[in-house]
Protein backbone atom coordinates (compact mmCIF):
# COMPACT_ATOMS: atom_id res chain seq x y z
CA UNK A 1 36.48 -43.73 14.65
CA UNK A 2 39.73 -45.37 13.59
CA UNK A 3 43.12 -44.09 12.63
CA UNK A 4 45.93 -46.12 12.31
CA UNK A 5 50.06 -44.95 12.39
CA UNK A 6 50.61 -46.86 9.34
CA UNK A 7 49.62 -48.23 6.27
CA UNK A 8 51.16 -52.03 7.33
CA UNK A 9 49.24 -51.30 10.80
CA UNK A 10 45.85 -50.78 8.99
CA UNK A 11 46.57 -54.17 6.88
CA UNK A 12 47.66 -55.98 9.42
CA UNK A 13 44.56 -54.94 11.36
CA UNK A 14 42.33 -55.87 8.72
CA UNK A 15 43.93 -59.17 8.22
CA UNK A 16 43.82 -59.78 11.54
CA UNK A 17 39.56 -59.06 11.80
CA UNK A 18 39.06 -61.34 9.01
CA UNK A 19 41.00 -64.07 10.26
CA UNK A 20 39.05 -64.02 13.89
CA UNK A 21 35.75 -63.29 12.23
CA UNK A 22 36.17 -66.33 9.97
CA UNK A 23 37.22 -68.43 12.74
CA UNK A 24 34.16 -67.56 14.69
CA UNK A 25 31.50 -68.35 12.23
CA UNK A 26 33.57 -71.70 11.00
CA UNK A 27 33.22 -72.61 14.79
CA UNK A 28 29.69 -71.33 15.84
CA UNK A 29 28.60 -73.22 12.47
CA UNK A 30 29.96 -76.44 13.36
CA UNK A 31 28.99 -76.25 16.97
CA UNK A 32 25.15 -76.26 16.25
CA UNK A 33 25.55 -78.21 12.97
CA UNK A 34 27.03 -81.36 14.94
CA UNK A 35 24.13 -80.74 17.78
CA UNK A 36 21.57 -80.86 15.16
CA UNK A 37 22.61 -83.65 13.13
CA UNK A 38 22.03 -86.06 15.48
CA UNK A 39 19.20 -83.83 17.59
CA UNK A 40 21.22 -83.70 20.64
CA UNK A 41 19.51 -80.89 21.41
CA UNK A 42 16.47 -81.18 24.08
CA UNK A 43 14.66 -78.85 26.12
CA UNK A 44 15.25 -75.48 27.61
CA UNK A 45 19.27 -75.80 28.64
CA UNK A 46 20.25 -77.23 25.10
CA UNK A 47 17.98 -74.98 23.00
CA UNK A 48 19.62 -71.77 25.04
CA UNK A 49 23.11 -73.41 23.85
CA UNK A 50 21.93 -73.87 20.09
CA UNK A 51 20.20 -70.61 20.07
CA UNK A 52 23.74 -68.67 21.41
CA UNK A 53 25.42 -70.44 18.54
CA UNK A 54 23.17 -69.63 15.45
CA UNK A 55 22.71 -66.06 16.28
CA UNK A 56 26.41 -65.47 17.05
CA UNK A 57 26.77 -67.29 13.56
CA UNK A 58 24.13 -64.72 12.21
CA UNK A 59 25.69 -61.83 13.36
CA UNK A 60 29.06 -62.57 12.52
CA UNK A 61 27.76 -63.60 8.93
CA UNK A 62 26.47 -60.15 8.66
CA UNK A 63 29.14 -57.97 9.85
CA UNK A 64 31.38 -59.77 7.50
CA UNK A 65 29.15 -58.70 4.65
CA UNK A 66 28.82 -55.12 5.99
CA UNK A 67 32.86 -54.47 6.32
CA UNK A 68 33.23 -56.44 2.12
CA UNK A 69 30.37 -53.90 0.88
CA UNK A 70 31.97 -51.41 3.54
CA UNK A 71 29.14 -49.95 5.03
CA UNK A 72 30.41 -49.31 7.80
CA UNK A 73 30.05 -45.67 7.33
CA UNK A 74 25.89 -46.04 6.63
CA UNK A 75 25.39 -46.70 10.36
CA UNK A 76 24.20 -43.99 12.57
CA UNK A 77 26.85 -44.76 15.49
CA UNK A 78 30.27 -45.74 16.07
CA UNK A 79 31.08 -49.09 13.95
CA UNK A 80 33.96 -50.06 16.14
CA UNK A 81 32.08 -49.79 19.10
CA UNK A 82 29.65 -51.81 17.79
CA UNK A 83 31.77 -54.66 17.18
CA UNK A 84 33.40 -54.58 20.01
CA UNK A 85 30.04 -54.35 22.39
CA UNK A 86 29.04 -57.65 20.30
CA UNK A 87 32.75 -59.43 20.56
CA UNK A 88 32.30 -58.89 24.75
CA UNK A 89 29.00 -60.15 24.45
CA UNK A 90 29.29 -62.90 22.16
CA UNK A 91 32.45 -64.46 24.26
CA UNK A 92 30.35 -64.40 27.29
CA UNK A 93 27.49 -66.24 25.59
CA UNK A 94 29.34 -68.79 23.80
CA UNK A 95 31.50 -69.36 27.44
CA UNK A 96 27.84 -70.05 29.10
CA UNK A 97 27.07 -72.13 26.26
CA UNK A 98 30.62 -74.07 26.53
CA UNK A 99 30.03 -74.38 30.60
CA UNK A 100 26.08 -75.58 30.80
CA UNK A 101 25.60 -77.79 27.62
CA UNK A 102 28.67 -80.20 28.67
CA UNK A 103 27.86 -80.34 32.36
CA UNK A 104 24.14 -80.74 31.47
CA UNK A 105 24.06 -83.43 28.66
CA UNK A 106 27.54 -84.84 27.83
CA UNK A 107 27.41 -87.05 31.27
CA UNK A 108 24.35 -88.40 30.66
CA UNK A 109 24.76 -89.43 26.58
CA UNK A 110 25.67 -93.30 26.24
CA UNK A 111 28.94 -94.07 24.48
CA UNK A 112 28.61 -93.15 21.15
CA UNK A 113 27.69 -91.19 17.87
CA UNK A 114 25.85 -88.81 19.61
CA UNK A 115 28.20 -88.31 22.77
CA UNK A 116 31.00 -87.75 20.50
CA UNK A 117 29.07 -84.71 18.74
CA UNK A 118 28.32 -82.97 22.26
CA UNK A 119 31.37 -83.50 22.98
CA UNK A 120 32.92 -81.54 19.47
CA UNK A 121 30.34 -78.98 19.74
CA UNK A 122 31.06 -78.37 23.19
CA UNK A 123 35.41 -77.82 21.73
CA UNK A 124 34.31 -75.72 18.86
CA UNK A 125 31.87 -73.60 21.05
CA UNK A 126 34.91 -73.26 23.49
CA UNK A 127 37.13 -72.43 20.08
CA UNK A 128 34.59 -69.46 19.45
CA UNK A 129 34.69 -68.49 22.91
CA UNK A 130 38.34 -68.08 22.28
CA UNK A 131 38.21 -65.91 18.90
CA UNK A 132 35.71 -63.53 20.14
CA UNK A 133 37.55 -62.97 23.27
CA UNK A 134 40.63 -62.57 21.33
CA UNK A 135 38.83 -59.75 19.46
CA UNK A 136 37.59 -57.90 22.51
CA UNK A 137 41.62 -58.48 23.72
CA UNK A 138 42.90 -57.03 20.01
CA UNK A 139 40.55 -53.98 20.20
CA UNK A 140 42.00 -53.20 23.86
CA UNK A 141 45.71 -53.22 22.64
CA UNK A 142 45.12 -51.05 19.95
CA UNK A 143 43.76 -48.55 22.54
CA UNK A 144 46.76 -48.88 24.56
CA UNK A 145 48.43 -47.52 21.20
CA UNK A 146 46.33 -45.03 20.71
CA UNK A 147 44.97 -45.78 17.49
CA UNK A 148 40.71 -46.99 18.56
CA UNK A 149 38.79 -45.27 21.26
CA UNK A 150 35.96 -46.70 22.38
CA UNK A 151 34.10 -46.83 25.84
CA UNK A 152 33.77 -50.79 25.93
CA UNK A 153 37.28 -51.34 25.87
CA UNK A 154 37.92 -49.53 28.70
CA UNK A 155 37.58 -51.14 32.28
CA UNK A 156 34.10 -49.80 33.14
CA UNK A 157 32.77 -50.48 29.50
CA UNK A 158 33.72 -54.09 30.67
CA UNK A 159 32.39 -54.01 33.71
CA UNK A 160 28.93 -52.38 32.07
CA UNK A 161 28.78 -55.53 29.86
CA UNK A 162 29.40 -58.38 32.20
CA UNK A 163 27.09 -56.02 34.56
CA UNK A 164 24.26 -56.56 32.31
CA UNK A 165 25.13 -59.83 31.36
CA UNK A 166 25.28 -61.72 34.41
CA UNK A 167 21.35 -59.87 34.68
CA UNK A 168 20.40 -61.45 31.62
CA UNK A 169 21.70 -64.93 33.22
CA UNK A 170 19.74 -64.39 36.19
CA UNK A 171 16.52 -63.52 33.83
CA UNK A 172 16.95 -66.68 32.37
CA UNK A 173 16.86 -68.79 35.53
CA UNK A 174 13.35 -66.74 36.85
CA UNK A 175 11.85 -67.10 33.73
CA UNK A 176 9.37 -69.24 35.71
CA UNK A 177 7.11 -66.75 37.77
CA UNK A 178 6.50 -69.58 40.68
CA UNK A 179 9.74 -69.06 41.96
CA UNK A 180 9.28 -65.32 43.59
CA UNK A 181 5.57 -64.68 43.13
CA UNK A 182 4.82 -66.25 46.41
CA UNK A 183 6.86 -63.75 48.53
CA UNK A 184 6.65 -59.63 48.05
CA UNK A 185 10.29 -59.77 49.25
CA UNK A 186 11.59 -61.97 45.99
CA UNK A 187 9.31 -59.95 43.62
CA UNK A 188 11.83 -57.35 44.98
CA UNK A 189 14.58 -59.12 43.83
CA UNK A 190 13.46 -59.31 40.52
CA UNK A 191 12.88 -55.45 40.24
CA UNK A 192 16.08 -54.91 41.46
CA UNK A 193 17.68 -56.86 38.52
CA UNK A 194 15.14 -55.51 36.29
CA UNK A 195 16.24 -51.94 37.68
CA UNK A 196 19.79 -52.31 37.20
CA UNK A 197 19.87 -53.54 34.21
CA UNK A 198 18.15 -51.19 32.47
CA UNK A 199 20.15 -49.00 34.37
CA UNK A 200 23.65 -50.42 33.36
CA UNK A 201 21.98 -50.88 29.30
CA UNK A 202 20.82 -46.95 29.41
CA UNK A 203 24.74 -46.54 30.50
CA UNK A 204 26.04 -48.39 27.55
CA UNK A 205 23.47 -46.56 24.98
CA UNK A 206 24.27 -43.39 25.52
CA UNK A 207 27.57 -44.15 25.24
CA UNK A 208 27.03 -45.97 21.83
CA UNK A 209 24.81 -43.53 20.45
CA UNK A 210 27.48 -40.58 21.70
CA UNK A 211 24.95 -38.80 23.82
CA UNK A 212 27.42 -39.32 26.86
CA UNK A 213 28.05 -35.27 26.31
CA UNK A 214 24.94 -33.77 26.56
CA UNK A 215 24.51 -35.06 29.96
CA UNK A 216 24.34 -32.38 32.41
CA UNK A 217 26.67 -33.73 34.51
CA UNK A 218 30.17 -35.36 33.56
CA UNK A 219 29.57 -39.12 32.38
CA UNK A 220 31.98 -40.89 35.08
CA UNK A 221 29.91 -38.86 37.85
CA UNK A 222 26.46 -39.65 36.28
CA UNK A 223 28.11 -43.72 36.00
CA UNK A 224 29.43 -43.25 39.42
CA UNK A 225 25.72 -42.62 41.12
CA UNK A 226 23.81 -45.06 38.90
CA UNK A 227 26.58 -47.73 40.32
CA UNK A 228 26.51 -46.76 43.67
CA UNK A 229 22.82 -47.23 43.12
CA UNK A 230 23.02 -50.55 41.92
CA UNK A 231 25.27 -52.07 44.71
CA UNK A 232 22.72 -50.72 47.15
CA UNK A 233 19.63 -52.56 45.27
CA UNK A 234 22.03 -55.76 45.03
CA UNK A 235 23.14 -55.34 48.16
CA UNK A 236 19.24 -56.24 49.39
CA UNK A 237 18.67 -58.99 46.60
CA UNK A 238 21.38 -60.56 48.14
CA UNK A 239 19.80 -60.89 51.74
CA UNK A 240 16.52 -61.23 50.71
CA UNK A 241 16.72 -64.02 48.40
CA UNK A 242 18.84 -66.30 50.16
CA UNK A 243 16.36 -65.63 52.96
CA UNK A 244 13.45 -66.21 51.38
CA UNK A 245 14.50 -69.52 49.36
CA UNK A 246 16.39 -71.29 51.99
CA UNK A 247 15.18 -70.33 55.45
CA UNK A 248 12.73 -72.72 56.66
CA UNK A 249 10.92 -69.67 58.90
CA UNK A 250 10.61 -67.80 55.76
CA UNK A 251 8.94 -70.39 53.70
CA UNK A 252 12.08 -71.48 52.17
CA UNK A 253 13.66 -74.88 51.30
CA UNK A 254 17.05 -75.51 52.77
CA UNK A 255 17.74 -78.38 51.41
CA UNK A 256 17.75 -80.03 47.60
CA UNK A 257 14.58 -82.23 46.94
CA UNK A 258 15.18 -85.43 44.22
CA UNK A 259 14.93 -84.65 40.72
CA UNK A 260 14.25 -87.15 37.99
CA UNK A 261 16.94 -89.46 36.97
CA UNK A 262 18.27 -90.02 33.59
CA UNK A 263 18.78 -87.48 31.00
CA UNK A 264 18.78 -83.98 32.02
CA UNK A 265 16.13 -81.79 30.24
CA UNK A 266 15.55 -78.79 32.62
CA UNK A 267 16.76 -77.45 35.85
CA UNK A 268 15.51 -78.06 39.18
CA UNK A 269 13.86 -75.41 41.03
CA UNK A 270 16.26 -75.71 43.82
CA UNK A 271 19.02 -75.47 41.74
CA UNK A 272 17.46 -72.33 39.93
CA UNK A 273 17.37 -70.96 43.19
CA UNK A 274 20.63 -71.69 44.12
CA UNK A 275 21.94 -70.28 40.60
CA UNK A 276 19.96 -67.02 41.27
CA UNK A 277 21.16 -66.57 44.46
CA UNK A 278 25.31 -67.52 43.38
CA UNK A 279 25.00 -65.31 40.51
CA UNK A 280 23.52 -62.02 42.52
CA UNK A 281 26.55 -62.15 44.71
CA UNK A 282 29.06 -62.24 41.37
CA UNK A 283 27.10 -59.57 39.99
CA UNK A 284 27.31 -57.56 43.43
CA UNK A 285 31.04 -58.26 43.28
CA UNK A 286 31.24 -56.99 39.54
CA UNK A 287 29.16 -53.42 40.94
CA UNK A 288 31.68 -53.32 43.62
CA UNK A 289 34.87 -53.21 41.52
CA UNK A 290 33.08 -50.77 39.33
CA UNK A 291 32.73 -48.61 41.82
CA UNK A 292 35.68 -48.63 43.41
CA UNK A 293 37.20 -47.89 39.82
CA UNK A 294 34.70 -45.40 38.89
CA UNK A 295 35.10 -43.50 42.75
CA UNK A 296 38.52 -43.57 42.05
CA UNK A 297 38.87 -41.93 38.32
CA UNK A 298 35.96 -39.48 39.97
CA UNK A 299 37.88 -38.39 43.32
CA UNK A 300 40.85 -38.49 41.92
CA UNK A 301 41.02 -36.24 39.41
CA UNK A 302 39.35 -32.83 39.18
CA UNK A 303 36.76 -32.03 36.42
CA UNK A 304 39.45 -30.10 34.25
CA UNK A 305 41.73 -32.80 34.36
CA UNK A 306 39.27 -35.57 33.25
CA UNK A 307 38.37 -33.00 30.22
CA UNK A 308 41.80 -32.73 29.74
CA UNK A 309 43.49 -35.64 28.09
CA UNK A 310 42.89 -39.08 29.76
CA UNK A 311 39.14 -38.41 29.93
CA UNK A 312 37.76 -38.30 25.84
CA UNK A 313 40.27 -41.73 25.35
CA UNK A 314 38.45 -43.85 28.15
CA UNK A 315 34.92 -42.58 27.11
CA UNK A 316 34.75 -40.76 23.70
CA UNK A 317 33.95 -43.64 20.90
């Protein structure tokens, strides 16, 4: 839901959308148009980047046609939430995309035609990054004026995204089974992901599908235990897999074995492993602040109060 003070606030708003979601498809499009026409795109790393860049093309494409038909109003759930769950999303993805295509391919591309279109790819996929951050950064100052509620523009809605993420990262990286089916303890590690991210996505549905109030409990609580939860399952991931990839007595490797030279087309497993294990201590750090905010809102505040008049803003969309 949407109501804005003024009719020059509700233009400018609008003028505003459009411009961003114009210069997000005009960059996603020319980031995997200059990768394809000269097929600088090969194996798993470089289709991942392509692939963020056509479907954040795709989507944008069709949310521009929804809001000039306006059909907004035909969805079952809140529109504005909706695009502002996809802006946080799609910034993170084309940032990945702008970090790991460069650092993967540009070095290794001789001087040249093709060099030159990794490298403009890589500037208009860091242009996109910009204009669907920019959106997530709009959204949030028009809820500091009152004028859009929504629960992902609020800290823990942010939190919730990058939560899950950072999970779908890691998924990426233990795509291959060989690196934890050897070892009970890193199978464990891979439910625990598995486990809290479904946990952190059920958090975010509800919310999107506004069945946050039929919960018997009060939402922050119920997002207060299934974080506290979460850093405790982390919390283990992070011993075990360190432990079980790079401790000799545990069957581990602790140091880097030689990959092939020359072009780039797929991780090592060492450096998967390394990747896993770097990315479950951000995404412990992410639970951590959540929980300290959400313990905080929780135990700070009595039940009236979050009822009251701070409460619906942070969580109703």
């Amino acid at each position: 839901m949407i109501t804005m003070c003024s009719s020059s606030g509700l233009l400018s708003a609008i003028l505003l959308g459009y411009f961003l979601r114009l210069l997000q498809l005009l960059s996603t499009c020319l980031a995997f148009s200059l990768v394809a026409s000269v097929g600088t795109w090969m194996g798993a790393v470089s289709n991942w980047s392509v692939f963020i860049w056509c479907f954040c093309f795709l989507v944008t494409l069709i949310i521009l046609i929804i809001e000039f038909c306006g059909l907004q109003s035909r969805f079952p759930f809140s529109w504005y939430n909706f695009l502002i769950t996809y802006a946080c999303y799609a910034a993170l993805l084309c940032i990945s995309a702008s970090i790991v295509y460069p650092i993967t391919y540009i070095w290794f591309f001789p001087h040249g035609r093709s060099q030159d279109h990794a490298i403009a790819a890589t500037a208009f996929s860091c242009i996109a990054s910009v204009a669907y951050a920019s959106e997530v950064a709009w959204a949030r100052t028009w809820v500091w004026l009152g004028v859009i509620t929504g629960y992902m523009v609020t800290v823990p809605g942010l939190l919730k995204g990058l939560e899950t993420f950072v999970a779908g990262v890691i998924f990426a990286f233990i795509i291959d089974s060989h690196l934890f089916m050897h070892q009970p303890a890193l199978v464990w590690c891979v439910a625990v992901y598995s486990i809290c991210f479904l946990l952190a996505a059920s958090a975010l549905l509800l919310n999107w599908c506004d069945c946050d109030n039929r919960l018997p409990i009060a939402f922050p609580t119920f997002l207060l235990g299934l974080t506290l939860l979460s850093v405790l399952l982390y919390t283990s991931a992070l011993v075990l897999w360190p432990l079980y990839q790079f401790d000799e007595q545990f069957g581990g490797q602790p140091k880097r074995s030689s990959c092939n030279d020359g072009l780039i087309y797929s991780l090592c497993t060492w450096d998967q492993q390394l990747a896993v294990a770097i990315l479950t201590a951000i995404n412990l750090l992410i639970y951590v602040v959540d929980l300290v905010f959400l313990a905080h809102m929780v135990f700070s505040r009595t039940e009236d109060q979050l009822r009251g008049s701070q409460f619906p803003l942070l969580y109703k969309s």
